[in-house]
Protein backbone atom coordinates (compact mmCIF):
# COMPACT_ATOMS: atom_id res chain seq x y z
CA UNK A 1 12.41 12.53 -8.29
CA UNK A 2 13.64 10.59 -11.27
CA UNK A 3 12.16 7.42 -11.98
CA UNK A 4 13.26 3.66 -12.55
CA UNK A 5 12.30 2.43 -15.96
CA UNK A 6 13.01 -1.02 -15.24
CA UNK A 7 10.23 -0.92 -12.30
CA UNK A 8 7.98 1.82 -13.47
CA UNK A 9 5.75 -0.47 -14.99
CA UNK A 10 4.77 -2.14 -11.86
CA UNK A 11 5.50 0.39 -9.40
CA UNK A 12 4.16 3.39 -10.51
CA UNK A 13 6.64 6.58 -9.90
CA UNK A 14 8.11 4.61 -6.92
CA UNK A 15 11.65 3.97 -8.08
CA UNK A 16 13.32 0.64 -6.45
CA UNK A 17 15.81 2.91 -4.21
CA UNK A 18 13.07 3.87 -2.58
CA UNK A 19 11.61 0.77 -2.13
CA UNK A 20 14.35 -0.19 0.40
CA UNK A 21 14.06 0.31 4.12
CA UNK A 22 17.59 1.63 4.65
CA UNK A 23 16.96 4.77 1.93
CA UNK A 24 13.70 5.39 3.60
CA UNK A 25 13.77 8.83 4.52
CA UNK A 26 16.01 10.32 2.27
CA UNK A 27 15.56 13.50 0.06
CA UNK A 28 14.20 13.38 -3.82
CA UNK A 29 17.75 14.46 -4.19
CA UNK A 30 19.11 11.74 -2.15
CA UNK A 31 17.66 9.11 -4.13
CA UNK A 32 18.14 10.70 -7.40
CA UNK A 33 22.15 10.23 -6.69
CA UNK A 34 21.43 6.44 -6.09
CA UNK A 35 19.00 6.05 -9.12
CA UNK A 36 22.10 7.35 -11.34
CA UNK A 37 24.30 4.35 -10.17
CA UNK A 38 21.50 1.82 -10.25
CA UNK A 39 22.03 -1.23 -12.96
CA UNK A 40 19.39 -3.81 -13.93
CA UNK A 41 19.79 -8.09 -13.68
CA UNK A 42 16.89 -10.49 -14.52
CA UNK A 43 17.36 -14.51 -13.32
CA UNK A 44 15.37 -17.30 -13.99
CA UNK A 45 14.10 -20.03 -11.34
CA UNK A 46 17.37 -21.65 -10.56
CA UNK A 47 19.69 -18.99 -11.60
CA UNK A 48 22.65 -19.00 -8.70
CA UNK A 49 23.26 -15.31 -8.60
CA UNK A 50 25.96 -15.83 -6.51
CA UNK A 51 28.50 -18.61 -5.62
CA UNK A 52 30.35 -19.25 -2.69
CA UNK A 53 33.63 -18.11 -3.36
CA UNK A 54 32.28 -15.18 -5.64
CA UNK A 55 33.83 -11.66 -5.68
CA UNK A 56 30.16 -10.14 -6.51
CA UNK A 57 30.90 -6.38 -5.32
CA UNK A 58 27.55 -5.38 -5.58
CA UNK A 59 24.76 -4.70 -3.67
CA UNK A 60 21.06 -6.37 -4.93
CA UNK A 61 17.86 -5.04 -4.49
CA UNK A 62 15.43 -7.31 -4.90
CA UNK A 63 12.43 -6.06 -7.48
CA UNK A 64 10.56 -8.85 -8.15
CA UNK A 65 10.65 -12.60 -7.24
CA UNK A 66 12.23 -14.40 -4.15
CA UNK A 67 16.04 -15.75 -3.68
CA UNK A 68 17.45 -17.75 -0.72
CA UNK A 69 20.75 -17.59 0.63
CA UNK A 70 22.37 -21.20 1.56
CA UNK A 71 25.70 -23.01 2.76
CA UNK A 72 25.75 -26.93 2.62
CA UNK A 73 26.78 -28.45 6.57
CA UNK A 74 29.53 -30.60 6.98
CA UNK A 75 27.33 -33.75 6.16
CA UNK A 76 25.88 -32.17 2.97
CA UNK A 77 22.72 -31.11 4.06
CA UNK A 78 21.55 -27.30 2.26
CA UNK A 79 21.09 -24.64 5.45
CA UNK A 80 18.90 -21.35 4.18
CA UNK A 81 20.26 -18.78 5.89
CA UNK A 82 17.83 -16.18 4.63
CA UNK A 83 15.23 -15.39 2.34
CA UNK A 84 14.73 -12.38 0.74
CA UNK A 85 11.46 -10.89 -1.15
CA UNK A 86 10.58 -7.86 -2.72
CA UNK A 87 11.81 -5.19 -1.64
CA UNK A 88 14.66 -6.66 0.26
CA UNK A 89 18.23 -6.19 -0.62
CA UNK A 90 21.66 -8.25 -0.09
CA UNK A 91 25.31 -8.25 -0.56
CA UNK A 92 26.02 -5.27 2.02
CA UNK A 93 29.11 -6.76 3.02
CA UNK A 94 30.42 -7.51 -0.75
CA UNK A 95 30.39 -3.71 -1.20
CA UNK A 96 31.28 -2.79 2.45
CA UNK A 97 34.43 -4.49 2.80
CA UNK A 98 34.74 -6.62 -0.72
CA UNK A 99 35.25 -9.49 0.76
CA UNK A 100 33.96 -12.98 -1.27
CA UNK A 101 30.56 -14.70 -0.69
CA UNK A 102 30.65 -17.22 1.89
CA UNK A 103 27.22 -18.46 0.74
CA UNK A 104 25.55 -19.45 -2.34
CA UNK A 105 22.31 -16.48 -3.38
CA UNK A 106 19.59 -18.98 -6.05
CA UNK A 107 16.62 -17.68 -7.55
CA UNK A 108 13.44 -19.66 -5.80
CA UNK A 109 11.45 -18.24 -9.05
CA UNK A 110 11.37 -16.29 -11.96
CA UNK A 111 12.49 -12.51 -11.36
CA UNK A 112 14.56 -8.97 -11.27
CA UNK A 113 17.20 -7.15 -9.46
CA UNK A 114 18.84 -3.40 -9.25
CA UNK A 115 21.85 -3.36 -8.31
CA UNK A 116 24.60 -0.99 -7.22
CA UNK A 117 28.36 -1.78 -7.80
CA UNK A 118 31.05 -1.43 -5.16
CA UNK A 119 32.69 1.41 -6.44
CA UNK A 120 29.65 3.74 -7.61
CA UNK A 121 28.14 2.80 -4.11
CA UNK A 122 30.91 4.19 -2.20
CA UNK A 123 31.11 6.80 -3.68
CA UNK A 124 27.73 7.73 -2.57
CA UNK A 125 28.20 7.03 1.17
CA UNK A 126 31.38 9.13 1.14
CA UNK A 127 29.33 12.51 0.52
CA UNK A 128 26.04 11.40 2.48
CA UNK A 129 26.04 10.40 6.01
CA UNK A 130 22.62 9.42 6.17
CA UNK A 131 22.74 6.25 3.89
CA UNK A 132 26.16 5.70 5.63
CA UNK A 133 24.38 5.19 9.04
CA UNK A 134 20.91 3.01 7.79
CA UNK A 135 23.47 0.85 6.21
CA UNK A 136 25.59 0.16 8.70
CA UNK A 137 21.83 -0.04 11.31
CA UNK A 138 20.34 -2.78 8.81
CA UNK A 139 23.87 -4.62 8.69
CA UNK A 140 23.95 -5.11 12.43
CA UNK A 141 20.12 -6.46 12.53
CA UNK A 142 21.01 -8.53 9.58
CA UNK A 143 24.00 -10.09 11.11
CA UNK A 144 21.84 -10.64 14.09
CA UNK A 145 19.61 -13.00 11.86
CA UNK A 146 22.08 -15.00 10.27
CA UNK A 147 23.67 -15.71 13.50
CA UNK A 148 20.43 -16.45 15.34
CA UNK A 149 19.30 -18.92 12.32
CA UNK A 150 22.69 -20.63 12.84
CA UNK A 151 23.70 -20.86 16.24
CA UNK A 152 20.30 -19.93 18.51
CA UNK A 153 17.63 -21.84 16.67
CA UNK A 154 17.11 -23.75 19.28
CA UNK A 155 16.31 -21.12 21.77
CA UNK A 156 13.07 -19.34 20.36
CA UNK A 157 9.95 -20.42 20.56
CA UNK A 158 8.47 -22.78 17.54
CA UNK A 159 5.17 -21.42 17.64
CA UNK A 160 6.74 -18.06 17.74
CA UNK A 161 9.01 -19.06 14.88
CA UNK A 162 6.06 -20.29 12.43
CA UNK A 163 3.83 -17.25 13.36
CA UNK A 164 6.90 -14.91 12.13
CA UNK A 165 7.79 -16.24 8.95
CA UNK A 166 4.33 -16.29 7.74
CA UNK A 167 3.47 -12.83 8.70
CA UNK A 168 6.81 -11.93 6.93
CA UNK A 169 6.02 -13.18 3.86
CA UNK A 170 2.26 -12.37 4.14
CA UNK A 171 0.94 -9.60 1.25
CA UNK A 172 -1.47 -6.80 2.42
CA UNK A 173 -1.63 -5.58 -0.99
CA UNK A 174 -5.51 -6.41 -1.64
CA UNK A 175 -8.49 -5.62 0.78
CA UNK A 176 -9.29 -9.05 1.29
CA UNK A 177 -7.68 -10.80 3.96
CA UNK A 178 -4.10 -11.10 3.77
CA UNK A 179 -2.26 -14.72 1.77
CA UNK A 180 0.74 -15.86 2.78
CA UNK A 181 2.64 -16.94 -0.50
CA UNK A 182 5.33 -19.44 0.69
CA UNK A 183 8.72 -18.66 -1.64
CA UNK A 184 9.73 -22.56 -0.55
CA UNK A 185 8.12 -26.22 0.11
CA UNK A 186 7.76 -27.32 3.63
CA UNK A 187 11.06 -28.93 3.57
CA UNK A 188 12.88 -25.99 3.07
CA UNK A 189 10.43 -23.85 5.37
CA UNK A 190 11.38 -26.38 8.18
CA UNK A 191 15.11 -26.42 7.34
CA UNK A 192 15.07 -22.40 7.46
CA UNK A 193 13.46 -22.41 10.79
CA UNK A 194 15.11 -25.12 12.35
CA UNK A 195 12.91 -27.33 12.33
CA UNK A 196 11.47 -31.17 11.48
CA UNK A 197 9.22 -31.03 8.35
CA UNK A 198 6.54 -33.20 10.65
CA UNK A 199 6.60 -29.78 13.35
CA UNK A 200 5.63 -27.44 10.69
CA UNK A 201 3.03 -29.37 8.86
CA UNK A 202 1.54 -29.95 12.95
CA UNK A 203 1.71 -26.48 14.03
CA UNK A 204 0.12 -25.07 10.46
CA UNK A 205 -2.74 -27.89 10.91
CA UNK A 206 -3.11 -26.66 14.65
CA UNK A 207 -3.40 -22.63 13.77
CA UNK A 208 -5.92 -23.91 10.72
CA UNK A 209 -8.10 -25.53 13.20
CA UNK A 210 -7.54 -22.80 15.43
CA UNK A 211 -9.39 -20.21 12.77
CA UNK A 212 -6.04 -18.10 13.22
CA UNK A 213 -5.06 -19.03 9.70
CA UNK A 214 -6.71 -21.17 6.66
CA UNK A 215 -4.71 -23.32 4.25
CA UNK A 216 -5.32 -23.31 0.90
CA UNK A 217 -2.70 -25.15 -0.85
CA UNK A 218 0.59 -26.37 -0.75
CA UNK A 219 2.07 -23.12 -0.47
CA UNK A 220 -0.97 -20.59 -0.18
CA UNK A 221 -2.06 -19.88 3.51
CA UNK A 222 -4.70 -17.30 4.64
CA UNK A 223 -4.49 -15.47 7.27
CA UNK A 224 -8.02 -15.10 9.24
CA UNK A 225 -6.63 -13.78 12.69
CA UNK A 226 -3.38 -11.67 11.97
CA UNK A 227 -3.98 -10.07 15.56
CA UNK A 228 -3.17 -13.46 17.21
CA UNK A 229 -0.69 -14.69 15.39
CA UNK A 230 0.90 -11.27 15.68
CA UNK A 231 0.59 -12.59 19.42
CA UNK A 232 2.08 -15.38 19.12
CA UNK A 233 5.06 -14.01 17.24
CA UNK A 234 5.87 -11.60 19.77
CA UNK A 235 9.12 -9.99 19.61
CA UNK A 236 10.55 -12.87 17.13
CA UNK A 237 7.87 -10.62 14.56
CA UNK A 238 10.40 -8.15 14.39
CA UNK A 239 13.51 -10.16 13.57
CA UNK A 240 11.85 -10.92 10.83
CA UNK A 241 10.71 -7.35 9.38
């Protein structure tokens, strides 16, 4: 399998096609194809990768560092409709059906994306089935998200709610116990999840005296019992994975 120079140096021989849930499974060959097409973009904290309004026609994966996606409400308050981390990709529906953005795509911090363009990407899923179907599997569960954060928020659980986003963003990568990284402050944690800044900064202080998690900072949480929040997630856990 060919390799990614722009993410060898952190990943090893694990190019960033691979990296990406809906090209799990395919064939060396398989992801060699999509390696060929794949171009490189590095932002800065702040960057706006995309615009509302943009014709992007291209597909991101992220590499390294966090974005969020946002509209602005009627009354001019921002509304993150997702955020994505490594590993995570978006712009499905820019390459899809090439329609414009309909939400703005910032850099939360400093970081890189591979990318595949419209026209090299179609190409692709017009000789391989397989990529064709995980693409159009992760669109529906995507669309699913966006339209539970914006019309359903008020349905799930809030406990649940918290207990997903942090084991989303939590990192097992060390064999210490894992530490949830938040890519945003409280007040844009709260506004993701629907929710008053005062409820978060409760509920965190509740599962800290609880033991199920430890905070260490503003934006640095431990988790001590990842069984029980896993519990209290529930099935909301796997909207989020």
């Amino acid at each position: 399998m060919k390799n990614c120079t722009h993410c060898s140096s952190e990943h090893g021989d694990l190019p960033c096609v691979a990296r990406v849930p809906i090209f799990a499974g395919l064939l060396p060959t398989e992801l060699d194809i999509l390696f060929e097409k794949i171009r490189h973009v590095s932002f800065r904290k702040g960057d706006c990768l995309i615009r509302e309004g943009d014709d992007p026609q291209s597909l991101y994966i992220v590499h390294t560092g966090h974005l969020k996606a946002t509209q602005f409400t009627p009354d001019g308050r921002e509304q993150i409709l997702y955020l994505y981390k490594e590993g995570e990709f978006f712009g499905e529906q820019f390459i899809l059906s090439g329609h414009a953005a309909e939400y703005d795509v910032r850099a939360l911090d400093d970081g890189k994306c591979c990318l595949l363009r419209r026209e090299d990407f179609l190409s692709v899923l017009s000789t391989n089935p397989l990529i064709s179907m995980r693409i159009i599997e992760t669109l529906g569960r995507r669309m699913s998200d966006m339209e539970s954060t914006l019309r359903s928020l008020g349905v799930r659980n809030v406990d649940a709610r918290l207990a997903s986003f942090l084991l989303r963003f939590s990192d097992h990568s060390t064999k210490s116990l894992p530490v949830v990284t938040l890519p945003v402050g409280r007040e844009d944690m709260a506004g993701y999840l629907g929710l008053a800044r005062e409820t978060v900064s409760r509920k965190l202080r509740s599962l800290d005296e609880s033991k199920v998690i430890e905070i260490l900072g503003s934006r640095r949480i431990s988790i001590l019992n990842e069984e029980e929040l896993r519990r209290i997630a529930g099935e909301d856990y796997l909207r989020f994975v």
